[in-house]
Protein backbone atom coordinates (compact mmCIF):
# COMPACT_ATOMS: atom_id res chain seq x y z
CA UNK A 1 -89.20 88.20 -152.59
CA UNK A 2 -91.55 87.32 -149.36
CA UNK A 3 -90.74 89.52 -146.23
CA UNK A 4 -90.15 87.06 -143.10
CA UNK A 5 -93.31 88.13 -140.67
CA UNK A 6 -93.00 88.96 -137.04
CA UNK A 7 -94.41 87.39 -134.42
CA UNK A 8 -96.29 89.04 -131.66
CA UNK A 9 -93.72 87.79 -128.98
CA UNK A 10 -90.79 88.99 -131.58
CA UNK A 11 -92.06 92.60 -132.05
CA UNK A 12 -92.90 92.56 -128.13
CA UNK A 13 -89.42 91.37 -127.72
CA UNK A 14 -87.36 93.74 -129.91
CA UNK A 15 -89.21 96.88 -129.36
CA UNK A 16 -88.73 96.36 -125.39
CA UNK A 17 -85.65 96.12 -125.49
CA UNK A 18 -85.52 99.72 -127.98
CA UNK A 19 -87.96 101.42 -125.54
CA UNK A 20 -85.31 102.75 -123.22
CA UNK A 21 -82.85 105.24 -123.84
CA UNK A 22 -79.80 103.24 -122.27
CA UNK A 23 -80.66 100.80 -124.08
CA UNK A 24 -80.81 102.72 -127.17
CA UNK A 25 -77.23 104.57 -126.39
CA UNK A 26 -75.78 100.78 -125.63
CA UNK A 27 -77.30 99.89 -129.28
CA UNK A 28 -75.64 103.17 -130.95
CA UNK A 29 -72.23 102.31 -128.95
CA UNK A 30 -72.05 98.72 -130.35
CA UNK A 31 -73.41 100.12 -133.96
CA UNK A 32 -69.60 101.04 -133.88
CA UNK A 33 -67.94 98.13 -132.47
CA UNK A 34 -67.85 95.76 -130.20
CA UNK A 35 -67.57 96.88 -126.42
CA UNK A 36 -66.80 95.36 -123.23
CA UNK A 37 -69.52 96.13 -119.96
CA UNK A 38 -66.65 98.30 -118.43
CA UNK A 39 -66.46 100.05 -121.69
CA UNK A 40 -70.14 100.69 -121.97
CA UNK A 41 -69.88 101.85 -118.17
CA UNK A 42 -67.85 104.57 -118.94
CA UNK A 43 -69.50 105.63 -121.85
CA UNK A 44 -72.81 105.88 -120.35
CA UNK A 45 -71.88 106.88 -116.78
CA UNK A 46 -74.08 104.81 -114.99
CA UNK A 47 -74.38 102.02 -112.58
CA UNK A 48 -72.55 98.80 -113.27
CA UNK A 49 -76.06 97.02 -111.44
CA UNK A 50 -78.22 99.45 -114.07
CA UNK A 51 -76.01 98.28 -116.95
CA UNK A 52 -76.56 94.93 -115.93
CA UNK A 53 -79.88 94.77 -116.38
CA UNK A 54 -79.91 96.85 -119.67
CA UNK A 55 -78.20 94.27 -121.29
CA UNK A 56 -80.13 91.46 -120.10
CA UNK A 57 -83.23 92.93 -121.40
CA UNK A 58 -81.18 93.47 -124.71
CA UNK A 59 -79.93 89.86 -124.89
CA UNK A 60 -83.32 87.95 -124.08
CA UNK A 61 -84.56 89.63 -126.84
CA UNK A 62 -81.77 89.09 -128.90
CA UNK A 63 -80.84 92.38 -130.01
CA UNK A 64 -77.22 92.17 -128.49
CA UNK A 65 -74.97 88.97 -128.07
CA UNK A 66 -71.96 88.71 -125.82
CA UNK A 67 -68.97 86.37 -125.77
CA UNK A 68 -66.96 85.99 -122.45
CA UNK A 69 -62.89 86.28 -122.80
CA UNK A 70 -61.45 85.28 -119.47
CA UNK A 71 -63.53 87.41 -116.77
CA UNK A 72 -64.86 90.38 -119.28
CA UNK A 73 -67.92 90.18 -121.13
CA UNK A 74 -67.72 91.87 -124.52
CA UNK A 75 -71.14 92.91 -125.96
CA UNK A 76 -72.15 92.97 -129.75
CA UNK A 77 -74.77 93.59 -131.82
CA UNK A 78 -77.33 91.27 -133.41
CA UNK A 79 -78.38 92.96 -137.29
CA UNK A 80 -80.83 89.62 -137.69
CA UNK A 81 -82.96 91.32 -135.12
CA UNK A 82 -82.64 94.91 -135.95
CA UNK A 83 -83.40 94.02 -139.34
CA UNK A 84 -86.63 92.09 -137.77
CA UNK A 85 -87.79 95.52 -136.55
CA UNK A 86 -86.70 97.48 -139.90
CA UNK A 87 -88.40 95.10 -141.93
CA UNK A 88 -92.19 95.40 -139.44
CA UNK A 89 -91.66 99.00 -139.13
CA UNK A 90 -91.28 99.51 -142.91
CA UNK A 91 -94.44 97.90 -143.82
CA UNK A 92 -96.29 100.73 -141.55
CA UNK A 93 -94.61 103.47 -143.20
């Protein structure tokens, strides 16, 4: 079985968007379930602008996805690209 290769731009991608703590504890809350922003809010007891631009950085590169149900925004995660950065990070170890 071949292992699907990363890209430059995909490993730049994913691993920003793991580089940051919030954005690490926003990955661990959804590992759970799915969350809405004013869910993640509370959990992480920060800004709502801050949060904001967590998750953007998380869905341009595609590690979370979001689906809009009237006016909340309820964030997910995206396995295809963790497993992207398991699969690159277990052929350095």
């Amino acid at each position: 079985m071949t292992r699907p290769t990363l890209s430059d731009a995909d490993r730049t991608d994913i691993f920003r968007g793991l580089a940051h703590p919030i954005r690490r504890k926003v990955l661990a809350m959804l590992g759970k379930n799915e969350h809405s922003a004013t869910e993640l809010l509370v959990g992480l007891k920060i800004s709502q602008p801050a949060l904001s631009i967590h998750l953007r950085v998380l869905r341009d590169c595609g590690l979370v996805k979001h689906r809009v149900q009237g006016n909340r925004r309820f964030y997910s995660l995206n396995p295809q690209a963790l497993r992207k950065a398991q699969q690159w990070l277990g052929k350095i170890l």
